[in-house]
Protein backbone atom coordinates (compact mmCIF):
# COMPACT_ATOMS: atom_id res chain seq x y z
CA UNK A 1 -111.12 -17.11 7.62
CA UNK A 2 -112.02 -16.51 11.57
CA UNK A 3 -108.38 -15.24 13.31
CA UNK A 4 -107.46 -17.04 16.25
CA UNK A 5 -108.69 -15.10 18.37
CA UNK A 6 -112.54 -15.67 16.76
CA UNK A 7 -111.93 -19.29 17.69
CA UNK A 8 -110.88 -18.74 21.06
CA UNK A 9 -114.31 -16.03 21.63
CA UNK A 10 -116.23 -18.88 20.25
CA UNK A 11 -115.30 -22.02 22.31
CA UNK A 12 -115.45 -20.22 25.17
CA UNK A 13 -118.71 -18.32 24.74
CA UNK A 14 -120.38 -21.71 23.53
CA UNK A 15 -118.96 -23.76 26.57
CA UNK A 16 -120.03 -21.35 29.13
CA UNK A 17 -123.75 -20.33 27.49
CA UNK A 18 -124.38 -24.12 27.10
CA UNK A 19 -122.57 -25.50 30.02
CA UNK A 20 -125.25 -23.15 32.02
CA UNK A 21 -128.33 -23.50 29.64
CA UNK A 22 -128.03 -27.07 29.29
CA UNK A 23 -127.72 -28.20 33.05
CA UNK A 24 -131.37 -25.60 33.64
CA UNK A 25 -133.27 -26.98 30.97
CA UNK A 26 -132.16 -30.67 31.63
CA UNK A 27 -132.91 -30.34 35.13
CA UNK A 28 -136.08 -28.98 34.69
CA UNK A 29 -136.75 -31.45 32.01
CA UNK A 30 -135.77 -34.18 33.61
CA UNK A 31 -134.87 -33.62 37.27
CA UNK A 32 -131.80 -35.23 39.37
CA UNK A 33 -132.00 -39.30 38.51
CA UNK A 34 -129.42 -41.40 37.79
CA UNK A 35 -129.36 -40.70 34.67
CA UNK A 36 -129.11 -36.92 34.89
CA UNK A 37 -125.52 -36.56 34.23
CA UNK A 38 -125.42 -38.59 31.64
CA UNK A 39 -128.14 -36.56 29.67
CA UNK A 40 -127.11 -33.25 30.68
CA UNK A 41 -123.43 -34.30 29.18
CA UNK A 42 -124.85 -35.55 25.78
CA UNK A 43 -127.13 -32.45 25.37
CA UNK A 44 -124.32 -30.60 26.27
CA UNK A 45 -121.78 -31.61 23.62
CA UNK A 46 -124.69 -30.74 21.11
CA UNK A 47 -125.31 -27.89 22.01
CA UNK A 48 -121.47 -26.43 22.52
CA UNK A 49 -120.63 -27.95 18.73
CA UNK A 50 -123.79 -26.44 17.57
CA UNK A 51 -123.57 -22.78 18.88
CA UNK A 52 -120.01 -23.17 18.72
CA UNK A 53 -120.03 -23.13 15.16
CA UNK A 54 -123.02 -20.57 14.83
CA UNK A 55 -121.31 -17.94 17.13
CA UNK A 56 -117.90 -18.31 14.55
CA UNK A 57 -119.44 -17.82 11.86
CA UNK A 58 -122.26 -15.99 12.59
CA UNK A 59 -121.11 -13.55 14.91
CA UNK A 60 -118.61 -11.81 11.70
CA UNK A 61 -121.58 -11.29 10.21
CA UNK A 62 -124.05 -9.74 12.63
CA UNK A 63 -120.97 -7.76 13.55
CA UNK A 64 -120.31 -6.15 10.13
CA UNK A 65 -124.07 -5.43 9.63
CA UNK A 66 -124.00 -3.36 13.51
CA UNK A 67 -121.27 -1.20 12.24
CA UNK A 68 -122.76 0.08 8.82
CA UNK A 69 -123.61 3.51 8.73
């Protein structure tokens, strides 16, 4: 069971990597339009839910297998 403070690393990782990652790509994608923000928002939400989850649950792991001898 992630602590706490996993949850807290997570959100805040996945906002801020996608937040950043998702306004690049969609403006390169799609350039500034009317609908831009609108886009940019909805691939956002996927994206923060998606690595959100991946970095809490994933992270544990990859974490454990650095620190073997």
């Amino acid at each position: 069971m992630p602590s706490s403070k996993d949850i807290k690393f997570s959100a805040l990782m996945s906002f801020v990597t996608t937040f950043i990652v998702t306004f690049v790509l969609v403006s390169i994608n799609v350039g500034y339009n009317e609908l831009f923000l609108f886009i940019w928002m909805r691939s956002w939400l996927v994206a923060f839910v998606l690595v959100g989850l991946a970095i809490l649950f994933l992270a544990p792991v990859i974490r454990n297998y650095l620190n073997r001898p």
